[in-house]
PDB file of N, CA and C in Angstrom:
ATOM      1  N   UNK A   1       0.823  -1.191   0.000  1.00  0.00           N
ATOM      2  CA  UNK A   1       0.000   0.000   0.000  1.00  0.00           C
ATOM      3  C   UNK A   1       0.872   1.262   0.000  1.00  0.00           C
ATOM      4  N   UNK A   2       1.834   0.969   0.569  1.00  0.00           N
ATOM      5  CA  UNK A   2       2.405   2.080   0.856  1.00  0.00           C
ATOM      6  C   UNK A   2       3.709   2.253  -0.018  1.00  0.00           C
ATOM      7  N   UNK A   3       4.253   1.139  -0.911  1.00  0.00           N
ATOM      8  CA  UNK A   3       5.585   0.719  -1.319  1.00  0.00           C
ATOM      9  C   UNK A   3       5.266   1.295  -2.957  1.00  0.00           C
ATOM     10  N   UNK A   4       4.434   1.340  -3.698  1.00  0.00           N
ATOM     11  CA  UNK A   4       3.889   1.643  -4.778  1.00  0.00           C
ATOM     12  C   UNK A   4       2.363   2.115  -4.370  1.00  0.00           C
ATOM     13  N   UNK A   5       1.822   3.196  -4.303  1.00  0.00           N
ATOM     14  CA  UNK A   5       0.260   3.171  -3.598  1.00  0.00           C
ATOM     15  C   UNK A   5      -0.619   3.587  -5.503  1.00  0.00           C
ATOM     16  N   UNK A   6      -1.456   2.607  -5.294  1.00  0.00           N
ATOM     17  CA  UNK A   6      -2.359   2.210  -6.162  1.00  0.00           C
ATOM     18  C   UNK A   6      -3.717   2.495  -5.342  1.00  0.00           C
ATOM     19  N   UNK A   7      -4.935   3.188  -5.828  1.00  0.00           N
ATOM     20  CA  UNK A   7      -6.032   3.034  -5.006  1.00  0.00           C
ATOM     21  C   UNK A   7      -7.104   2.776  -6.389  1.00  0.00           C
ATOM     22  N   UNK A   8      -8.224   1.971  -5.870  1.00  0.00           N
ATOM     23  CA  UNK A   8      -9.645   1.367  -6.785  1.00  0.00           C
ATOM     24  C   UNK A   8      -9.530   3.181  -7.116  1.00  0.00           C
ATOM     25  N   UNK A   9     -10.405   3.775  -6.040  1.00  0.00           N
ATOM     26  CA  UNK A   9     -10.464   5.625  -6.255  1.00  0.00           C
ATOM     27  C   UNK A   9     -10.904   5.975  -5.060  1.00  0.00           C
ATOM     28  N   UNK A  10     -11.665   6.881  -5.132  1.00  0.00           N
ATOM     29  CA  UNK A  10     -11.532   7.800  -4.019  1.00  0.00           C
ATOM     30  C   UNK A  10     -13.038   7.314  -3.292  1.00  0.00           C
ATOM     31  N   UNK A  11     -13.178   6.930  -1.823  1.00  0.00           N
ATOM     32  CA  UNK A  11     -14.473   7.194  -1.070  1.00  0.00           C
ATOM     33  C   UNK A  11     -14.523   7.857  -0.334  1.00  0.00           C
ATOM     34  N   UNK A  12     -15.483   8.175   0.273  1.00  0.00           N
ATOM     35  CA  UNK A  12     -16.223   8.585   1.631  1.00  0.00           C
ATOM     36  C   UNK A  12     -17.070   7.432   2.554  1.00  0.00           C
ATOM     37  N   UNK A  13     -16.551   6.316   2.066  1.00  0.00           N
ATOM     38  CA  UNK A  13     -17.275   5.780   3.112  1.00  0.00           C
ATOM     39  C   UNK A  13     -16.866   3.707   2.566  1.00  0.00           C
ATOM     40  N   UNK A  14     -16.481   2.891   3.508  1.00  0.00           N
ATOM     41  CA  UNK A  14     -16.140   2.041   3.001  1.00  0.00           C
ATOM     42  C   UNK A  14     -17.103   1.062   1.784  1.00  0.00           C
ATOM     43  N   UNK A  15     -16.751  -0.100   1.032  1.00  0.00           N
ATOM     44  CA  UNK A  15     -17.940  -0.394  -0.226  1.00  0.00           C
ATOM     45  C   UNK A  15     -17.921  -1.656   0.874  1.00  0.00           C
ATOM     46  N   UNK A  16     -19.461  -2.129   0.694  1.00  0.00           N
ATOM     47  CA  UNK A  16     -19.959  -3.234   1.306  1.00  0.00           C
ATOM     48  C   UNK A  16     -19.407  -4.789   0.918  1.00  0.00           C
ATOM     49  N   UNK A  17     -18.613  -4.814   0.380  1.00  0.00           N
ATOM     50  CA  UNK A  17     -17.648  -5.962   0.307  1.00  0.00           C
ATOM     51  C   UNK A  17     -16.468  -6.101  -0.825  1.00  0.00           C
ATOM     52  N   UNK A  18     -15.239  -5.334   0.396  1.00  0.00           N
ATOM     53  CA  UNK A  18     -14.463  -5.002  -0.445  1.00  0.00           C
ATOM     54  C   UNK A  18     -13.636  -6.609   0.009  1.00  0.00           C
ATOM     55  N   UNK A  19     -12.751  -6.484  -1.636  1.00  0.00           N
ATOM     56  CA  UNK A  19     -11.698  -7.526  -1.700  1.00  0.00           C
ATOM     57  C   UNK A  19     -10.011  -7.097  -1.039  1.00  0.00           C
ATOM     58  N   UNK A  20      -9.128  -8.464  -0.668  1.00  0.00           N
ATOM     59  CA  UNK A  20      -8.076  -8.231  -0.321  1.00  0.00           C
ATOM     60  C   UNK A  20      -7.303  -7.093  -1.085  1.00  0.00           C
ATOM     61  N   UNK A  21      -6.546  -6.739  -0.457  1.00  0.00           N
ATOM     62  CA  UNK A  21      -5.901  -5.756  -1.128  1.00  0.00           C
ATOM     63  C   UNK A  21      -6.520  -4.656  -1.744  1.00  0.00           C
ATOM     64  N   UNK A  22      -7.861  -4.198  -1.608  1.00  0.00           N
ATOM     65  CA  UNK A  22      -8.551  -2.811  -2.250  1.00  0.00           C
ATOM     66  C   UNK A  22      -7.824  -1.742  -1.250  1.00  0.00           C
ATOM     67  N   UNK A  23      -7.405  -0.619  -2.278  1.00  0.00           N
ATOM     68  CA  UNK A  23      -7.205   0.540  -1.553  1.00  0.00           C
ATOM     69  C   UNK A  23      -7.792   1.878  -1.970  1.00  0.00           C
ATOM     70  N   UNK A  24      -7.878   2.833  -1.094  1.00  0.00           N
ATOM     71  CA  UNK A  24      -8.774   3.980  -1.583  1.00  0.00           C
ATOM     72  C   UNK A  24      -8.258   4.736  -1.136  1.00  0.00           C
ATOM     73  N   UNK A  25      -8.733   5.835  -1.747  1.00  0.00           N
ATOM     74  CA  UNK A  25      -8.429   7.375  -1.359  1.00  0.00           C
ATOM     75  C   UNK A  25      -9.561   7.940  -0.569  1.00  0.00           C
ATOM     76  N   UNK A  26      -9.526   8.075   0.821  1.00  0.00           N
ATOM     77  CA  UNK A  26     -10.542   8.153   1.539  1.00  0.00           C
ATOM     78  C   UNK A  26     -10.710  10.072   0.951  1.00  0.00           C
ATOM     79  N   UNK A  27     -11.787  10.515   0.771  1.00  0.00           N
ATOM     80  CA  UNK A  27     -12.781  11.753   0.452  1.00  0.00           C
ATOM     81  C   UNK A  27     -13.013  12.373   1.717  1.00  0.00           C
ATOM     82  N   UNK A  28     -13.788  13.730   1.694  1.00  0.00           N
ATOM     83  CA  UNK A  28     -13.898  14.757   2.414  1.00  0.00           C
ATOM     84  C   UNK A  28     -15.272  13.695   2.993  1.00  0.00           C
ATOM     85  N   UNK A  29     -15.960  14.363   4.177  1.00  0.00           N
ATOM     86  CA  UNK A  29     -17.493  14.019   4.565  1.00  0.00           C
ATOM     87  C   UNK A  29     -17.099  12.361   4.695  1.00  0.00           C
ATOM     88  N   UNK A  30     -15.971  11.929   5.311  1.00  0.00           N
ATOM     89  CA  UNK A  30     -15.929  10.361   5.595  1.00  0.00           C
ATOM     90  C   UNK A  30     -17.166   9.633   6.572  1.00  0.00           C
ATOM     91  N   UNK A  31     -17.346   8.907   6.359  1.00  0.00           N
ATOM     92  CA  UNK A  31     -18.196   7.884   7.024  1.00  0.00           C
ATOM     93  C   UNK A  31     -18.132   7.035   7.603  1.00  0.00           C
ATOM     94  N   UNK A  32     -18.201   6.201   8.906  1.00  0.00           N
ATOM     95  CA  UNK A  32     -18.469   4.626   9.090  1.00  0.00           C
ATOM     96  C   UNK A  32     -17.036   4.484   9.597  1.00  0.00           C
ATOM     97  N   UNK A  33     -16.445   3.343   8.980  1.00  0.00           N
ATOM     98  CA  UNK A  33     -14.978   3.125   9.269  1.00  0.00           C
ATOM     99  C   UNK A  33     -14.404   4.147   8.706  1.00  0.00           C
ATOM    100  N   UNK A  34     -14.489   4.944   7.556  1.00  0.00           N
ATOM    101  CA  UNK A  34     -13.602   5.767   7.389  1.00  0.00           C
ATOM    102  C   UNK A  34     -13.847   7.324   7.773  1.00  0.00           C
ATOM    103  N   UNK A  35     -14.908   7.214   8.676  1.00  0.00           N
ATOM    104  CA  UNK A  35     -14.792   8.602   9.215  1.00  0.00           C
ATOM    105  C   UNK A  35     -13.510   8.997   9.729  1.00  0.00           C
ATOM    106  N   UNK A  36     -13.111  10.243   9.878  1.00  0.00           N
ATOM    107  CA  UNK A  36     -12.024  11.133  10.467  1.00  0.00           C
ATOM    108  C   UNK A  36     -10.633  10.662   9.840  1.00  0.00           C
ATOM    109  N   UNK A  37     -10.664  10.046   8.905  1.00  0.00           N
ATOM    110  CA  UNK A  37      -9.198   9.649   7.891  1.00  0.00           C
ATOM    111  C   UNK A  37      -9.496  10.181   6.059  1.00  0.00           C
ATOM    112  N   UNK A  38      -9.960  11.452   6.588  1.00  0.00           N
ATOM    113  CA  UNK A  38     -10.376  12.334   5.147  1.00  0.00           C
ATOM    114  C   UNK A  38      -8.867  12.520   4.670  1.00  0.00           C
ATOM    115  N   UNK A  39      -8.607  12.321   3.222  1.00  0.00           N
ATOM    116  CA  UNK A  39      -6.959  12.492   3.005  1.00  0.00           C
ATOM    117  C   UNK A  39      -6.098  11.323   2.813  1.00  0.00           C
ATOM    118  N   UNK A  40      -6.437   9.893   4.105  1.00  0.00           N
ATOM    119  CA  UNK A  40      -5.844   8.853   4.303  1.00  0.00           C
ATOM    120  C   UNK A  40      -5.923   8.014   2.790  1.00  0.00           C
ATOM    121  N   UNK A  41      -5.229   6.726   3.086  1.00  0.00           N
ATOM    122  CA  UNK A  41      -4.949   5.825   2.206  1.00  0.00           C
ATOM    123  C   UNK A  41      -5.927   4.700   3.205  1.00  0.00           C
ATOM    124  N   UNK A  42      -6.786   3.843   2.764  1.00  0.00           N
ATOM    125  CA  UNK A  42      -7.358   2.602   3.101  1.00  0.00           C
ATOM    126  C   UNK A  42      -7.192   1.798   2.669  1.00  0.00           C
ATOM    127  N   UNK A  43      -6.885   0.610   3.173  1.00  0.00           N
ATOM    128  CA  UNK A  43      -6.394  -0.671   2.566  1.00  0.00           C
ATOM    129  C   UNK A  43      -7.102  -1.441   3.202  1.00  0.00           C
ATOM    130  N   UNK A  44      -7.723  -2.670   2.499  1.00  0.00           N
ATOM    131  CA  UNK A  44      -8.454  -3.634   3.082  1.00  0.00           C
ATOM    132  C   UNK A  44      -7.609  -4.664   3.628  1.00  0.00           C
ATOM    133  N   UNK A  45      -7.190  -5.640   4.235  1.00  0.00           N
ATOM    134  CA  UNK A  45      -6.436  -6.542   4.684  1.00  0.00           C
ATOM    135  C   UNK A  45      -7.321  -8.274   4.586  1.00  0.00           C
ATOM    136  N   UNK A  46      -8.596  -7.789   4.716  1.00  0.00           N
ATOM    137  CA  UNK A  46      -9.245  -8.939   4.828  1.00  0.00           C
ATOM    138  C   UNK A  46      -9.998  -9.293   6.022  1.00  0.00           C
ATOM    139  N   UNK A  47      -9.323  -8.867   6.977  1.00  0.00           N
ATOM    140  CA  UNK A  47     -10.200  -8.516   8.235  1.00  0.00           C
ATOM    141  C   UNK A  47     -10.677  -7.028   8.640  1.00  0.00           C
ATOM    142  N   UNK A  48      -9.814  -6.066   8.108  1.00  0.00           N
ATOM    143  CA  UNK A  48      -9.859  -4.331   9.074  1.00  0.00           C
ATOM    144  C   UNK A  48      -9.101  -3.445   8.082  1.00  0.00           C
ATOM    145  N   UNK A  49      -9.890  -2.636   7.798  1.00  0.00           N
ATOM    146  CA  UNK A  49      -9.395  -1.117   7.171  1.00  0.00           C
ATOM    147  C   UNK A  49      -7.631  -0.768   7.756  1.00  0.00           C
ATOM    148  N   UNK A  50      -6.394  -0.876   7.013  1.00  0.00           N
ATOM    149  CA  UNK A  50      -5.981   0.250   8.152  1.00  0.00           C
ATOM    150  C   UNK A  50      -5.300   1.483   6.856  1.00  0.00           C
ATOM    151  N   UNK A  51      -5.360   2.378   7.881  1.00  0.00           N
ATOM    152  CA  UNK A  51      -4.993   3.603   7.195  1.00  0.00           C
ATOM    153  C   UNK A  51      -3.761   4.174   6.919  1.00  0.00           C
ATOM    154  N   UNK A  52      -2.992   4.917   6.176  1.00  0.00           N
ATOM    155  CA  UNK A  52      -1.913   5.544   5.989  1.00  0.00           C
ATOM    156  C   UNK A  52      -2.161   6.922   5.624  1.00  0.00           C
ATOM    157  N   UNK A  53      -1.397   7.701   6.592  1.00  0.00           N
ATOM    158  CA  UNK A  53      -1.709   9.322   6.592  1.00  0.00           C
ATOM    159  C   UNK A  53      -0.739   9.900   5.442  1.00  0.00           C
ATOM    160  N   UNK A  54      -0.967  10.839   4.230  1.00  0.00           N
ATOM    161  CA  UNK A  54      -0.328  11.109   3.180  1.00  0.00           C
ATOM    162  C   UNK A  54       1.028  11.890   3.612  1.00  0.00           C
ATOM    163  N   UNK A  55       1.943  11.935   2.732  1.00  0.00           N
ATOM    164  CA  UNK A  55       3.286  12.492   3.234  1.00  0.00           C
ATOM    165  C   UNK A  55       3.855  13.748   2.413  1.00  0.00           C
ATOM    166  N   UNK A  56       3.927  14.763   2.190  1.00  0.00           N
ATOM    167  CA  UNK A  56       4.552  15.452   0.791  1.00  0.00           C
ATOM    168  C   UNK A  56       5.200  14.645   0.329  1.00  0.00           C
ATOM    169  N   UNK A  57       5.140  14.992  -1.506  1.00  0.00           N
ATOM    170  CA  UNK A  57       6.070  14.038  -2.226  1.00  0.00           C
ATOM    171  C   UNK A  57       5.137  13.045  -2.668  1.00  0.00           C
ATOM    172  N   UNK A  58       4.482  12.430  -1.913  1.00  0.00           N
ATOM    173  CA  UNK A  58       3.998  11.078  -1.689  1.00  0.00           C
ATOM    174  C   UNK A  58       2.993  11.037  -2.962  1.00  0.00           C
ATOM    175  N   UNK A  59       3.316   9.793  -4.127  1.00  0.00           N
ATOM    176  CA  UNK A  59       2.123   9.710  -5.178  1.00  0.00           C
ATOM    177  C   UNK A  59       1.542   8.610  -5.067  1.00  0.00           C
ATOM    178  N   UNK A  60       0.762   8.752  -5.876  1.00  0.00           N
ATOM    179  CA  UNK A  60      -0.460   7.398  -6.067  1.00  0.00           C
ATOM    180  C   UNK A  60      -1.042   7.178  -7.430  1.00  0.00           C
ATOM    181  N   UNK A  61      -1.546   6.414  -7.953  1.00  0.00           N
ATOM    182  CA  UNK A  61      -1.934   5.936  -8.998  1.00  0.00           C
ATOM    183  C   UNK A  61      -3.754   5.731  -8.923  1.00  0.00           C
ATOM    184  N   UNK A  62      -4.551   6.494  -9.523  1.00  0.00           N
ATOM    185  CA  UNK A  62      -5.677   6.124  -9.162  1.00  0.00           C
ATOM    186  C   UNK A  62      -6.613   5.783 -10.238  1.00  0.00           C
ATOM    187  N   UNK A  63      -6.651   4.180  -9.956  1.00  0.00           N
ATOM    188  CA  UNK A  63      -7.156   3.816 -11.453  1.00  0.00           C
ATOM    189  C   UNK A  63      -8.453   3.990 -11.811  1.00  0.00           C
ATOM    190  N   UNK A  64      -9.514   4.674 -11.078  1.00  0.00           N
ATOM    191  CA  UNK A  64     -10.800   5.058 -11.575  1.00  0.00           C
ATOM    192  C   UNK A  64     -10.520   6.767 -12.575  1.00  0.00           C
ATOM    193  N   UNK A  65      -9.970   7.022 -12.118  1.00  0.00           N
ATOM    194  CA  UNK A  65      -9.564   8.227 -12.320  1.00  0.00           C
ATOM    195  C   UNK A  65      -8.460   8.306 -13.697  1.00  0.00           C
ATOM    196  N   UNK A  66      -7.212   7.118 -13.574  1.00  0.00           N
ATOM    197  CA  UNK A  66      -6.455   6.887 -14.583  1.00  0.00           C
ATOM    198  C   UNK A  66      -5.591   8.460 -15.054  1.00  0.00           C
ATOM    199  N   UNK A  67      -5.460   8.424 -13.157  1.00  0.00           N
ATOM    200  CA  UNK A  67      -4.054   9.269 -13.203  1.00  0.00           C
ATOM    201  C   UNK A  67      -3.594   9.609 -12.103  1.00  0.00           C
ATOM    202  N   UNK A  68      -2.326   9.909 -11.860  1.00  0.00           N
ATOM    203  CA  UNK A  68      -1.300  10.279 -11.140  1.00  0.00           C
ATOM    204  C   UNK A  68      -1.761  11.237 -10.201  1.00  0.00           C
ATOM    205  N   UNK A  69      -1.598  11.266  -8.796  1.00  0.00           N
ATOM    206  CA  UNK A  69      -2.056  12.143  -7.946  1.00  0.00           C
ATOM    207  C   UNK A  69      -0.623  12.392  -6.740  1.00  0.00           C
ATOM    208  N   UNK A  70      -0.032  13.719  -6.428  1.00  0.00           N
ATOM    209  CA  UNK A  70       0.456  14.139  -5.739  1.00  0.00           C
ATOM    210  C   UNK A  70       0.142  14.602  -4.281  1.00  0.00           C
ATOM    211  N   UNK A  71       0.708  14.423  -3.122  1.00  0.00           N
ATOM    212  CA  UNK A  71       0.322  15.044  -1.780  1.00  0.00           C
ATOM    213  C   UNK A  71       1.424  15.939  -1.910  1.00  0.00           C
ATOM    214  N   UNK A  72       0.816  17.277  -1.814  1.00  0.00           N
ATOM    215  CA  UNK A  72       1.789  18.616  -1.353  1.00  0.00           C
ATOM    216  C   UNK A  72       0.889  19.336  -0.273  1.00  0.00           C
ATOM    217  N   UNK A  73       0.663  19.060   0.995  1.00  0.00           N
ATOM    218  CA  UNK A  73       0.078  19.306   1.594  1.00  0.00           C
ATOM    219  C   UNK A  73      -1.409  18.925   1.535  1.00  0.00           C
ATOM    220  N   UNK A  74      -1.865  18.572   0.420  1.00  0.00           N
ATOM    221  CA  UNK A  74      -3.217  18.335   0.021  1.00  0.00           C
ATOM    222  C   UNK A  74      -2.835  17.624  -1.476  1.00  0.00           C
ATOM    223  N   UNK A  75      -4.401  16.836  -1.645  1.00  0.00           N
ATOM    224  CA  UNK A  75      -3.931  15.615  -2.824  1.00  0.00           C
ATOM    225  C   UNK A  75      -4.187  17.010  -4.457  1.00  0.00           C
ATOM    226  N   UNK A  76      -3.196  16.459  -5.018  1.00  0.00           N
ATOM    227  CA  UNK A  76      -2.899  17.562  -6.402  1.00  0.00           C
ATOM    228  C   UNK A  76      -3.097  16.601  -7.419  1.00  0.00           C
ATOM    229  N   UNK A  77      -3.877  17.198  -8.475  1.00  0.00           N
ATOM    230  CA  UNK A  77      -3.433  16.397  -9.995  1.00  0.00           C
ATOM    231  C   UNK A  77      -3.470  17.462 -11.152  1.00  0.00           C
ATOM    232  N   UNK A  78      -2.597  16.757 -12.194  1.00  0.00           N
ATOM    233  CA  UNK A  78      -2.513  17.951 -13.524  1.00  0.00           C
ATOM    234  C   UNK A  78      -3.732  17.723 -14.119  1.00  0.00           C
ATOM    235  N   UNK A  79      -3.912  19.131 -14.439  1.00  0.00           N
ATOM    236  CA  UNK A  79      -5.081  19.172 -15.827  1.00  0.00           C
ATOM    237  C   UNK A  79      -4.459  19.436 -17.255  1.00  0.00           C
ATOM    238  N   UNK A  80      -5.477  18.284 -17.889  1.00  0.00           N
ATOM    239  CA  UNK A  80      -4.317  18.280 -19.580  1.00  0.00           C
ATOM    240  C   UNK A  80      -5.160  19.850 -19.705  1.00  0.00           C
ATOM    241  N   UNK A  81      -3.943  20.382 -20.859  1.00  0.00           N
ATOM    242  CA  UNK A  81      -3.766  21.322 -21.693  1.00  0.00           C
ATOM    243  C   UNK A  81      -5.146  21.130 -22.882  1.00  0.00           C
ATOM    244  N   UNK A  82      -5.875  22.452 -22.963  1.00  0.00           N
ATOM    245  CA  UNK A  82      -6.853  22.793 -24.077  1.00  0.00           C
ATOM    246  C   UNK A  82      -5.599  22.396 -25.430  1.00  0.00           C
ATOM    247  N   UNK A  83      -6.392  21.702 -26.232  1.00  0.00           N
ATOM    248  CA  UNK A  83      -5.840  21.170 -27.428  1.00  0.00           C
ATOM    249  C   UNK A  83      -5.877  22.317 -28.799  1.00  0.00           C
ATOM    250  N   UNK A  84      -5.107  23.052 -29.376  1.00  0.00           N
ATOM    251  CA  UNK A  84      -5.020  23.744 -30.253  1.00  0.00           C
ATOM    252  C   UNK A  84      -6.296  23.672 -31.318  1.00  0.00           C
ATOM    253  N   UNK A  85      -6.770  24.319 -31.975  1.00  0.00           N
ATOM    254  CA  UNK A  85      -8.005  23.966 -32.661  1.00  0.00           C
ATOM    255  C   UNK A  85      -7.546  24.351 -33.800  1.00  0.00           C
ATOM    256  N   UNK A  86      -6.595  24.941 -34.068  1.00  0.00           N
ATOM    257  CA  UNK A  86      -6.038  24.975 -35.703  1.00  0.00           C
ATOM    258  C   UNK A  86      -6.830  26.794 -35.758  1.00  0.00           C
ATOM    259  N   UNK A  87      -6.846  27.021 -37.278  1.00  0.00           N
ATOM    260  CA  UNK A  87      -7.184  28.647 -37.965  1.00  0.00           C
ATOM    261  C   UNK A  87      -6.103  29.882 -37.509  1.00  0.00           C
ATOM    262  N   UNK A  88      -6.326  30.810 -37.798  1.00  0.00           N
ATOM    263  CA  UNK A  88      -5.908  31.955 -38.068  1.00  0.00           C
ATOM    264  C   UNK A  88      -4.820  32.283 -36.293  1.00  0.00           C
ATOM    265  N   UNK A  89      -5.465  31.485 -35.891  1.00  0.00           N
ATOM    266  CA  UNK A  89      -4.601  31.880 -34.081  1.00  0.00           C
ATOM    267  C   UNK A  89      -3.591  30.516 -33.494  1.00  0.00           C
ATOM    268  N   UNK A  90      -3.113  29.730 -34.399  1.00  0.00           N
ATOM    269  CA  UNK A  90      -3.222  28.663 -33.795  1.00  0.00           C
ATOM    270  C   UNK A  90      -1.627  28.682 -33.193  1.00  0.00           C
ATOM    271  N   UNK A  91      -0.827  29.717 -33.730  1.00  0.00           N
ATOM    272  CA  UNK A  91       0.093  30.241 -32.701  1.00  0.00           C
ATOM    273  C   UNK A  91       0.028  30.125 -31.302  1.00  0.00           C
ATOM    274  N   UNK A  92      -1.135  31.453 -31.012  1.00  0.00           N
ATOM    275  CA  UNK A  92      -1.584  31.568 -29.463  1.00  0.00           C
ATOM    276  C   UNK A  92      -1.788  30.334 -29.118  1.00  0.00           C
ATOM    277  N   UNK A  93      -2.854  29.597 -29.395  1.00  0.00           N
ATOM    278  CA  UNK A  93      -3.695  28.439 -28.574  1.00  0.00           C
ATOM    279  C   UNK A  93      -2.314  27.577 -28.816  1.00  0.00           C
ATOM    280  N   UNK A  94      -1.198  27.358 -29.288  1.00  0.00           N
ATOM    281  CA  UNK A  94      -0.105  26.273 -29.301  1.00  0.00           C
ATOM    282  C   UNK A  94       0.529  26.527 -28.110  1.00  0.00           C
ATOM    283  N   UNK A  95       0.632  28.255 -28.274  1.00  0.00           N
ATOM    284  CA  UNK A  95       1.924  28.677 -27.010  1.00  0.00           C
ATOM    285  C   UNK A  95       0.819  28.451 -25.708  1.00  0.00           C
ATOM    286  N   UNK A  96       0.036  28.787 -25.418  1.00  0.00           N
ATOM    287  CA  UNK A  96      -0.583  28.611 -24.358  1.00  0.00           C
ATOM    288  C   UNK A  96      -0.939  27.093 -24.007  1.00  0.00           C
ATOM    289  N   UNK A  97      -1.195  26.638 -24.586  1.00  0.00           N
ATOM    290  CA  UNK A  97      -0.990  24.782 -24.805  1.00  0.00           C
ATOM    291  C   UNK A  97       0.127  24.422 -23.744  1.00  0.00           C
ATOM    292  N   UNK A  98       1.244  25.257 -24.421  1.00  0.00           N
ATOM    293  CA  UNK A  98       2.720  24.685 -24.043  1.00  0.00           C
ATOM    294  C   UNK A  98       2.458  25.358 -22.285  1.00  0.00           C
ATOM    295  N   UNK A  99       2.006  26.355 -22.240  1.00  0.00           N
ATOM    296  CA  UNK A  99       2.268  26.924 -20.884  1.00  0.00           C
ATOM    297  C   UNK A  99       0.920  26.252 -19.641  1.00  0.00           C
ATOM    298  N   UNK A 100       0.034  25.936 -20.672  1.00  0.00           N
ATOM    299  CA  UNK A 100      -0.521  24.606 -19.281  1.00  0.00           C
ATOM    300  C   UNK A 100      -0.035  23.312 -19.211  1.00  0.00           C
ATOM    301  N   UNK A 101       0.165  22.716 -20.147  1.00  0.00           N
ATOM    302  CA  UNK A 101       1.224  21.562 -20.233  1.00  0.00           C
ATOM    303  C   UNK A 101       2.378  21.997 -18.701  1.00  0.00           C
ATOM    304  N   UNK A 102       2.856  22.969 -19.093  1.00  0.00           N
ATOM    305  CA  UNK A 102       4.375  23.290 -18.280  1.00  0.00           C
ATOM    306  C   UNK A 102       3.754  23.532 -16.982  1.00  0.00           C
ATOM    307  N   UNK A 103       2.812  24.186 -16.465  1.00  0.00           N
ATOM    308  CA  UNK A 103       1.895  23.947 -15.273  1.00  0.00           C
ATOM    309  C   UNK A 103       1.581  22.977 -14.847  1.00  0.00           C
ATOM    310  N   UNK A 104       0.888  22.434 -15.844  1.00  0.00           N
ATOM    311  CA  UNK A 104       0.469  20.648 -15.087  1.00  0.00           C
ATOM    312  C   UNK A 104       1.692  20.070 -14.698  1.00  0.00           C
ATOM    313  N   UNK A 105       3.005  19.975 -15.379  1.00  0.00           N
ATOM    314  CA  UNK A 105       4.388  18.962 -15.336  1.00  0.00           C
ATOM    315  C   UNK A 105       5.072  19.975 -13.705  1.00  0.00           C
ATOM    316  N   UNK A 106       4.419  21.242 -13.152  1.00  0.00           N
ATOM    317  CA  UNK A 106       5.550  22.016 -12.245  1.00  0.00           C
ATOM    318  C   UNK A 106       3.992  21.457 -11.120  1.00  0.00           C
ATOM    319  N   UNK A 107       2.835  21.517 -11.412  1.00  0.00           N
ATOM    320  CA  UNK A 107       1.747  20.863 -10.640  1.00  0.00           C
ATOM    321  C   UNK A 107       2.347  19.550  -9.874  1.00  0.00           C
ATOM    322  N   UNK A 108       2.839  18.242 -10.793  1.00  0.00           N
ATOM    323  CA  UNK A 108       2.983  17.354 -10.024  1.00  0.00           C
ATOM    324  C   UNK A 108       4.380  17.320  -9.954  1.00  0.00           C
ATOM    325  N   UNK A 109       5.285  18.571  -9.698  1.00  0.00           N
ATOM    326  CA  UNK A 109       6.989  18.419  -9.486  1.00  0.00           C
ATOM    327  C   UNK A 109       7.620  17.469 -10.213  1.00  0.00           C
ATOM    328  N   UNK A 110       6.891  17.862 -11.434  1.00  0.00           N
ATOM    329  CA  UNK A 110       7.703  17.171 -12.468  1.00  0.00           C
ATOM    330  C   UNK A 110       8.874  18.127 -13.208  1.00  0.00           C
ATOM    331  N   UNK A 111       8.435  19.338 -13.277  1.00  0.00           N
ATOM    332  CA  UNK A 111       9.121  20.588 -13.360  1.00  0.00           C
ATOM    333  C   UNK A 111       9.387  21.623 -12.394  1.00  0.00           C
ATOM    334  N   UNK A 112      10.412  22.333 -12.209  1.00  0.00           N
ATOM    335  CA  UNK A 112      10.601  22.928 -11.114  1.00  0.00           C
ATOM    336  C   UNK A 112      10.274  24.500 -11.709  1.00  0.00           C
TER     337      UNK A 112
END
């Protein structure tokens, strides 16, 4: 869970029969077992939830989502870049392309 962290995606509240090894990204407004671990990592074991509190630095893989998520104090992800649409401007909309691209890559400290 913690060595590569992979999560199903994100809840608020545990799913009524989760399998070994499910992990999640526990959500704001937690519930039940996962009340008060808003932020945490949940991992099922097979008997008991346990949790891991996020670290800066710290990524995850979230395959409902089918992307990369950063903790920098709070969980971060890039947003792709508006795609150029071609005509008379397609200068602008390229260079600006390039400059959310370069946001999203300094978003998850991929760029400094």
């Amino acid at each position: 869970m913690l060595l590569h962290p992979t999560v199903t995606g994100t809840a608020n509240s545990p799913p009524a029969t989760p399998a070994v090894g499910d992990c999640y990204l526990v959500s704001v407004s937690a519930s039940g077992a996962f009340a008060e671990h808003e932020g945490c990592l949940a991992g099922w074991d097979g008997q008991q939830w346990t949790f891991a509190e996020p670290f800066d630095g710290m990524r995850l893989y979230d395959h409902t989502a089918g992307m990369t998520l950063l903790f920098d104090g709070g969980w971060k992800s890039a947003s792709a870049p508006a795609t150029p649409t071609g005509g008379s401007i397609v200068d602008a909309e390229a260079r600006a392309a390039i400059d959310q691209l370069a946001e999203a890559l300094r978003t998850l400290r991929l760029l400094a």
